[in-house]
N, C-alpha and C. Protein backbone atom coordinates (compact mmCIF):
# COMPACT_ATOMS: atom_id res chain seq x y z
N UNK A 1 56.01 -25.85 -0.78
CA UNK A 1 55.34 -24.65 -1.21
C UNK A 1 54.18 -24.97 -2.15
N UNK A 2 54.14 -26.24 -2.66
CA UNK A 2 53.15 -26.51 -3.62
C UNK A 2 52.22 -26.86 -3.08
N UNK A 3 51.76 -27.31 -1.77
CA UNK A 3 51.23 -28.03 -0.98
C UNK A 3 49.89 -26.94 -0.39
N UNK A 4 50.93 -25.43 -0.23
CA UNK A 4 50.39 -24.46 0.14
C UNK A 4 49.26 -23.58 -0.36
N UNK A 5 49.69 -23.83 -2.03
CA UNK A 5 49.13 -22.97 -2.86
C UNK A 5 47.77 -24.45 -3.38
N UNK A 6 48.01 -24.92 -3.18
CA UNK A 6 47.04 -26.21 -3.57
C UNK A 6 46.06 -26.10 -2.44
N UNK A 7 46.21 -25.78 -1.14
CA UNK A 7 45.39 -26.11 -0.04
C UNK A 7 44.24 -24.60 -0.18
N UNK A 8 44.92 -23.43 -0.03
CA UNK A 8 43.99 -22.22 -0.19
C UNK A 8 43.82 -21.76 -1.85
N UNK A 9 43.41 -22.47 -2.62
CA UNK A 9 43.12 -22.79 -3.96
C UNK A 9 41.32 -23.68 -3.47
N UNK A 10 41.77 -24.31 -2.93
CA UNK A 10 41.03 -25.44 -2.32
C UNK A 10 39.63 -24.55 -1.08
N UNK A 11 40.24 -23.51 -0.44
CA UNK A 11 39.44 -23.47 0.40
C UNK A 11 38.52 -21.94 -0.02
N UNK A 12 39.53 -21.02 -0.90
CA UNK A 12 38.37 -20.28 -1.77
C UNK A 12 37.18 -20.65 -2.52
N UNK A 13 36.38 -19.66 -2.62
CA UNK A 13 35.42 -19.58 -3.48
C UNK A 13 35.76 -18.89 -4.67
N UNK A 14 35.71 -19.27 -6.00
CA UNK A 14 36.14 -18.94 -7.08
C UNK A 14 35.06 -17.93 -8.01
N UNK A 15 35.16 -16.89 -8.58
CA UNK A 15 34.21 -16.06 -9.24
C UNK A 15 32.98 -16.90 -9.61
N UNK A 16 33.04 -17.84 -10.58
CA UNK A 16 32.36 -18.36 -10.89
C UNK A 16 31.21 -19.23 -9.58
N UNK A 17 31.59 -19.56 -9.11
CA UNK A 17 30.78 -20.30 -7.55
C UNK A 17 29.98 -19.05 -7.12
N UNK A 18 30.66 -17.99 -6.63
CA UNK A 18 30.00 -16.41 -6.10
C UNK A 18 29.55 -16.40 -7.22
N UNK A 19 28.96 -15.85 -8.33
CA UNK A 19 28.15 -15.22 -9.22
C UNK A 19 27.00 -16.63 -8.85
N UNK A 20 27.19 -17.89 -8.93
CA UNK A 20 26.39 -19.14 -8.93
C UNK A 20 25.13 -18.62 -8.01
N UNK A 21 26.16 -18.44 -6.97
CA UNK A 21 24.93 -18.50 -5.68
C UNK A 21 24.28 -17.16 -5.67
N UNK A 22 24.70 -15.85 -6.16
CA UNK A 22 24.44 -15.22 -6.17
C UNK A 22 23.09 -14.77 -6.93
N UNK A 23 23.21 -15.61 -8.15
CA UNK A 23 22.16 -15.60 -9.08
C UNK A 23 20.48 -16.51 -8.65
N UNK A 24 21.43 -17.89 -7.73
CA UNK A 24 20.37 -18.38 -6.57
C UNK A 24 19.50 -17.32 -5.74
N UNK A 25 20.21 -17.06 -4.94
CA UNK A 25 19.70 -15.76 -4.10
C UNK A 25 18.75 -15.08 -4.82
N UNK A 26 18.97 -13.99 -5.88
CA UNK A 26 18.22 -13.10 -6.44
C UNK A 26 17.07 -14.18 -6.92
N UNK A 27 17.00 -15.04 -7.54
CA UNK A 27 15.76 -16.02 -8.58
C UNK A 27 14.92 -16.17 -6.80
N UNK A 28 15.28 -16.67 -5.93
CA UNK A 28 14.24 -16.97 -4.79
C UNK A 28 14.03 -15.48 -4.55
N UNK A 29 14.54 -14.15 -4.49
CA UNK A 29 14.11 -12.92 -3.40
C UNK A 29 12.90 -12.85 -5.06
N UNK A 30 13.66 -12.78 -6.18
CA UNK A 30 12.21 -12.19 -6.90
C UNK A 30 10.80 -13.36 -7.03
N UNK A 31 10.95 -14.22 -6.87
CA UNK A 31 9.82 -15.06 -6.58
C UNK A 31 9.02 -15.18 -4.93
N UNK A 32 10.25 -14.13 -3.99
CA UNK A 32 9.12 -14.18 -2.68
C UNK A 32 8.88 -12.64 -2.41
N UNK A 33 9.22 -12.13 -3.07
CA UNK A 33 8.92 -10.53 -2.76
C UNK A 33 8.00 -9.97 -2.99
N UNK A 34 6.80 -10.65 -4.58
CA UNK A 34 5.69 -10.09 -4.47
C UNK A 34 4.54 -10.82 -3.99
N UNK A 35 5.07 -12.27 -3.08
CA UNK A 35 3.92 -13.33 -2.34
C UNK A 35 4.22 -12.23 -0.79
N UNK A 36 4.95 -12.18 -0.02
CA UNK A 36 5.03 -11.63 1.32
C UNK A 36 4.68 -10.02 1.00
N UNK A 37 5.46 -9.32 0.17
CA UNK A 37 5.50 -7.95 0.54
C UNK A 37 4.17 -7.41 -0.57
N UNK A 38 3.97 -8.01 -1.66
CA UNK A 38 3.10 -7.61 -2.25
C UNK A 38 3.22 -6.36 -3.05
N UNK A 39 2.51 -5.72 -4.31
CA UNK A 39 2.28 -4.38 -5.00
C UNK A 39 1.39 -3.76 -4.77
N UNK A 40 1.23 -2.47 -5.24
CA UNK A 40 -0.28 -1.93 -5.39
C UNK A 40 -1.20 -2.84 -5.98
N UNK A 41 -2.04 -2.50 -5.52
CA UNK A 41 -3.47 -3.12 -6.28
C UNK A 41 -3.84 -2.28 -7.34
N UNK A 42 -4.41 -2.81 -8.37
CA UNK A 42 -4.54 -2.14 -9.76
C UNK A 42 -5.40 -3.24 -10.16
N UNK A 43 -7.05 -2.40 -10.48
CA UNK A 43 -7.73 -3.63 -11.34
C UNK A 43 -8.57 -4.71 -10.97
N UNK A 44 -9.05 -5.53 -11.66
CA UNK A 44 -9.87 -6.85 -11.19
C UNK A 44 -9.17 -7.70 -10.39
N UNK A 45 -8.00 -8.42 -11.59
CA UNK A 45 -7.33 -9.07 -11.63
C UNK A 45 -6.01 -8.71 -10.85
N UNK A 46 -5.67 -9.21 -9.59
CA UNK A 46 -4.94 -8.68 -8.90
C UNK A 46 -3.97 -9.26 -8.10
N UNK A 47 -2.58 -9.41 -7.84
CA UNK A 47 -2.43 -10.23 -6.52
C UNK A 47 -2.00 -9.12 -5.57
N UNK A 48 -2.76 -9.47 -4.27
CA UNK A 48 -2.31 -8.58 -3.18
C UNK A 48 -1.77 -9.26 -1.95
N UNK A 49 -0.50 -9.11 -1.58
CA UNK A 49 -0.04 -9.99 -0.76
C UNK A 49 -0.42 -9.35 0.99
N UNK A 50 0.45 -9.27 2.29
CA UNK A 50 0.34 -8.35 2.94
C UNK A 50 -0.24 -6.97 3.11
N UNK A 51 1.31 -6.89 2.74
CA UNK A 51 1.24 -4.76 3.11
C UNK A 51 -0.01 -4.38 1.98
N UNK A 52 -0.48 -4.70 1.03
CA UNK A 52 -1.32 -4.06 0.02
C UNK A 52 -2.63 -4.32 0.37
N UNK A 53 -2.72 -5.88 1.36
CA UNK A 53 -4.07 -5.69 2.18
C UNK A 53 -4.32 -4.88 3.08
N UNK A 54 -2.99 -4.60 3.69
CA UNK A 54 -3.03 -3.69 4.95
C UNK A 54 -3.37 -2.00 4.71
N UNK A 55 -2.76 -1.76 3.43
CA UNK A 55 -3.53 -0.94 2.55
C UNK A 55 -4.83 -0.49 2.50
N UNK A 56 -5.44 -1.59 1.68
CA UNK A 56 -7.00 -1.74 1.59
C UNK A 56 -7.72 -1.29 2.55
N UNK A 57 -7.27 -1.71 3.40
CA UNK A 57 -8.04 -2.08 4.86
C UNK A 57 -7.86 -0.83 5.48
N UNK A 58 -6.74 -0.01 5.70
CA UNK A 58 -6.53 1.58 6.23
C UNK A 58 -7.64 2.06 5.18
N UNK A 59 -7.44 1.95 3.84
CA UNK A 59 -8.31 2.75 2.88
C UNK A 59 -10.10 2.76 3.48
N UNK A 60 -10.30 1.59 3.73
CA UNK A 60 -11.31 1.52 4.19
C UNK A 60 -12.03 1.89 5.53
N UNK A 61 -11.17 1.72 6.35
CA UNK A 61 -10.96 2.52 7.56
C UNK A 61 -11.16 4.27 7.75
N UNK A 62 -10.40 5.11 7.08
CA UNK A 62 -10.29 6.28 6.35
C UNK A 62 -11.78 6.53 5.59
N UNK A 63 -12.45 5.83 5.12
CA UNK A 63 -13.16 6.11 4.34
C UNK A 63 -14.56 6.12 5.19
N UNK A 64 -14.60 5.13 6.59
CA UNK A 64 -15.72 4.74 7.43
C UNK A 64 -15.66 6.23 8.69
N UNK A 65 -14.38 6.36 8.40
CA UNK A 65 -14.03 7.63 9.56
C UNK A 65 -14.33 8.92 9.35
N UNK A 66 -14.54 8.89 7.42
CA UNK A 66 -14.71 10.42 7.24
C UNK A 66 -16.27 10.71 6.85
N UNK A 67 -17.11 9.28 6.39
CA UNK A 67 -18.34 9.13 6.24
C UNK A 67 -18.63 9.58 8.10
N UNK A 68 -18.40 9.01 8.85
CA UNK A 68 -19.04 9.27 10.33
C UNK A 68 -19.05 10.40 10.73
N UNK A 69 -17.84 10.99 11.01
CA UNK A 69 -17.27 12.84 10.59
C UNK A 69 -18.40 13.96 10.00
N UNK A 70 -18.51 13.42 8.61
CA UNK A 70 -19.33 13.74 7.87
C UNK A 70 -20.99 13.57 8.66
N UNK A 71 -21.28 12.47 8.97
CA UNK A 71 -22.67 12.35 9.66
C UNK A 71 -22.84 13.50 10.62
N UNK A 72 -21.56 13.44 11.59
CA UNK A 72 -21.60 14.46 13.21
C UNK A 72 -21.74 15.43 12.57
N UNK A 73 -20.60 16.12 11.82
CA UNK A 73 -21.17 17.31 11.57
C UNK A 73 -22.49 17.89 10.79
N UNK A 74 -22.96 17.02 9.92
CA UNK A 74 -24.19 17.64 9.77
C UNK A 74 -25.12 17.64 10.51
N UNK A 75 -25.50 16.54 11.29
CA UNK A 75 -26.51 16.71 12.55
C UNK A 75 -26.18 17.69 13.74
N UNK A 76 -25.00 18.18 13.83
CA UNK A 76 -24.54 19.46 14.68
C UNK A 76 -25.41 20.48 13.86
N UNK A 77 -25.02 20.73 12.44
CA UNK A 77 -25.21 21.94 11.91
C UNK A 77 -27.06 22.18 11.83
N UNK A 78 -27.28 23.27 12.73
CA UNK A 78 -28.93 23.35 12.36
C UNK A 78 -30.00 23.40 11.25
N UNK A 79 -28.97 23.44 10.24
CA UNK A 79 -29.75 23.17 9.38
C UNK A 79 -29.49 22.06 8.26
N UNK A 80 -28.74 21.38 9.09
CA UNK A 80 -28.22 19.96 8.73
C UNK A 80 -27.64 19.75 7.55
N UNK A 81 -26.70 20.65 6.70
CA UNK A 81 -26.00 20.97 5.77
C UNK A 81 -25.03 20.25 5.70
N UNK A 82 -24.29 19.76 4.81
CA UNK A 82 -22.87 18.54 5.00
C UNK A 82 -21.97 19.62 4.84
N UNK A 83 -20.82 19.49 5.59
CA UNK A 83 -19.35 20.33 5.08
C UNK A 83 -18.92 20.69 3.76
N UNK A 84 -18.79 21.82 3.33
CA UNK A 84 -18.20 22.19 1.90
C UNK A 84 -16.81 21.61 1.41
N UNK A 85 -15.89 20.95 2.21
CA UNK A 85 -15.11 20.27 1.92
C UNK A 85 -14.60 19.27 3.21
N UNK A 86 -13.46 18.32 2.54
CA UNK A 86 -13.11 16.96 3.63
C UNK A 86 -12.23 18.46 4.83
N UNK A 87 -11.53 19.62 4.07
CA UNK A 87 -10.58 20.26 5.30
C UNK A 87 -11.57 20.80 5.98
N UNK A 88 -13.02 20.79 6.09
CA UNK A 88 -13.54 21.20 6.72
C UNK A 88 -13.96 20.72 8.27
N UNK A 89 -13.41 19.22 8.47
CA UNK A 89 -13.34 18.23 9.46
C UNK A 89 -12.42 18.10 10.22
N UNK A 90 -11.64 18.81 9.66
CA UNK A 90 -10.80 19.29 10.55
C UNK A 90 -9.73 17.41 11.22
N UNK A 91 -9.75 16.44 10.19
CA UNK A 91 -9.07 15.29 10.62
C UNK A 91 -7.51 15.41 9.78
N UNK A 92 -6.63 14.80 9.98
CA UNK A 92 -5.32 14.67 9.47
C UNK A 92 -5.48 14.42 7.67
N UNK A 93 -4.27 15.18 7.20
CA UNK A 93 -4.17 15.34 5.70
C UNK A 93 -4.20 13.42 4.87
N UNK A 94 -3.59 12.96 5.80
CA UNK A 94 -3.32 11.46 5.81
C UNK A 94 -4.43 11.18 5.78
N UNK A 95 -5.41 11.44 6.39
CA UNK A 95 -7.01 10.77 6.37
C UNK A 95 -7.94 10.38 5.01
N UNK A 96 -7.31 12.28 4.24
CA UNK A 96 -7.98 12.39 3.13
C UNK A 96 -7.60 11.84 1.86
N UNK A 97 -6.53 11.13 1.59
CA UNK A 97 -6.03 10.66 0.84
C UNK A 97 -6.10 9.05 0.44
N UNK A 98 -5.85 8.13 -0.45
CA UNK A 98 -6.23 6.69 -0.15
C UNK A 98 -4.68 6.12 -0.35
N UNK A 99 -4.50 5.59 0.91
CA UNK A 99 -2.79 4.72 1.16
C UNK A 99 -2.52 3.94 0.06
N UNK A 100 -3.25 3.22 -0.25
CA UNK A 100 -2.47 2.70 -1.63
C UNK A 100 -2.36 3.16 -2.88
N UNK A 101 -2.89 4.05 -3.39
CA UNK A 101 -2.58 4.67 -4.23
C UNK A 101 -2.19 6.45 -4.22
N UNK A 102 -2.40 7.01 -2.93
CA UNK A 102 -2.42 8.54 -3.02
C UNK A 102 -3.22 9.61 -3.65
N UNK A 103 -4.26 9.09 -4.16
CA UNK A 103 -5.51 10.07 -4.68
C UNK A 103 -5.91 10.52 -3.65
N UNK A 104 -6.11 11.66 -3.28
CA UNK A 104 -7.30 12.27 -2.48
C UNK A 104 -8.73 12.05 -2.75
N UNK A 105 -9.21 11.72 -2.13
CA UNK A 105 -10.61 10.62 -2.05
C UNK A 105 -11.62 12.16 -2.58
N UNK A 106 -12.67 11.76 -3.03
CA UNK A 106 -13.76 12.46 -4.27
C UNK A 106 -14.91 12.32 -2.98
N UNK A 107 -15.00 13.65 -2.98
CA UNK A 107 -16.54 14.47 -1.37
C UNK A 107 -17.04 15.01 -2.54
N UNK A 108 -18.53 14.57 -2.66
CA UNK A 108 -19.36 15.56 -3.17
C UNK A 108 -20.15 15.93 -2.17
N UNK A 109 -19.77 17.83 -1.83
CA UNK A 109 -21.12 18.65 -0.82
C UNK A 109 -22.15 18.39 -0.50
N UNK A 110 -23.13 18.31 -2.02
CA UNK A 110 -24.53 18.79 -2.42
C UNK A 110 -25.16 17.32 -1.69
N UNK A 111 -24.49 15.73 -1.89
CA UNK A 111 -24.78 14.63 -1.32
C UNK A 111 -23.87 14.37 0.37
N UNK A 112 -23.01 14.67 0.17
CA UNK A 112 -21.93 14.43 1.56
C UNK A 112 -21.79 13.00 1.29
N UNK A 113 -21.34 12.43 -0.36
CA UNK A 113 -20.68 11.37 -0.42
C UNK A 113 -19.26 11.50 -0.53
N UNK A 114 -18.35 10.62 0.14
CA UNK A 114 -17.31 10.36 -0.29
C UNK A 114 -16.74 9.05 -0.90
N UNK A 115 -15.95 8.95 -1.46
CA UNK A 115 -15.64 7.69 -2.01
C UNK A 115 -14.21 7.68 -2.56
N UNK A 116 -13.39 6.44 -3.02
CA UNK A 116 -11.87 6.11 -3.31
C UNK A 116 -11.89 6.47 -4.49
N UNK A 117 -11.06 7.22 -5.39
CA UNK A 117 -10.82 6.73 -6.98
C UNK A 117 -9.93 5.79 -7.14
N UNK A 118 -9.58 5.52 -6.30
CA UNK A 118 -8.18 4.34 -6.62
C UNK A 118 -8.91 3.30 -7.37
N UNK A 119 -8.58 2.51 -8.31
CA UNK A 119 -9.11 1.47 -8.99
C UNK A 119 -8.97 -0.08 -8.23
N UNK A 120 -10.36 -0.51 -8.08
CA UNK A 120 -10.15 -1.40 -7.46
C UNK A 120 -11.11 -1.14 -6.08
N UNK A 121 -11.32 0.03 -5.87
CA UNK A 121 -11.52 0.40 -4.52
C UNK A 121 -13.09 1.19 -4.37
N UNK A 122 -13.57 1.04 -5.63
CA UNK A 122 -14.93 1.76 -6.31
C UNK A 122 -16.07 1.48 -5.18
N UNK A 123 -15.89 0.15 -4.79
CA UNK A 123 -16.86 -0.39 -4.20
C UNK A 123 -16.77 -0.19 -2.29
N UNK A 124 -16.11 0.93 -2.13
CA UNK A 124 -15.65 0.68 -0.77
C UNK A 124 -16.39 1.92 -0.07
């Protein structure tokens, strides 16, 4: 009987071993989670991994789609007036907004500029 309790003694994992590896695990997921999956972008100084480029890049996309929008319809309109607002384009609510941060993007009428407030994104 001693033989028994000695052998599956032997073939468990003991609290201490599980918490070990466990604490392994977590130290590598938080050192690869913001290289692959990445954060918002915020700022100069930035790291953007993936998804936060993929971000950018819709933002910018969105932003080339509603400038063009913006072009058609004023050269439709005869007297070549820009739209009084982005719902006036009649494109998806998703359009008007910027994916990585969720501001609704800044149309001024009087110019028919639009542009990001998201920080970081000034230049887009």
């Amino acid at each position: 009987m001693k033989t028994g309790a000695v052998r599956s003694r032997m073939r468990a994992l003991n609290l201490i071993e599980l918490l070990v590896v466990l604490v392994v695990i977590g130290a590598i997921a938080v050192y690869i989670w913001p290289r692959y999956i990445g954060g918002k972008s915020s700022g100069p100084a930035k790291y953007t991994g993936p998804v936060t480029q993929a971000r950018d890049t819709v933002c910018r996309s969105n932003l080339s789609q509603l400038r063009a929008s913006i072009q058609a319809l004023s050269a439709s309109d005869p007297e070549g007036r820009a739209p009084q607002s982005l719902v006036d384009l009649g494109l998806p609510a998703e359009m008007q907004r910027c994916p990585t941060g969720g501001e609704p993007y800044r149309y001024d009428a009087a110019t028919g500029r639009v542009q990001c407030p998201h920080p970081g994104h000034e230049s887009y």
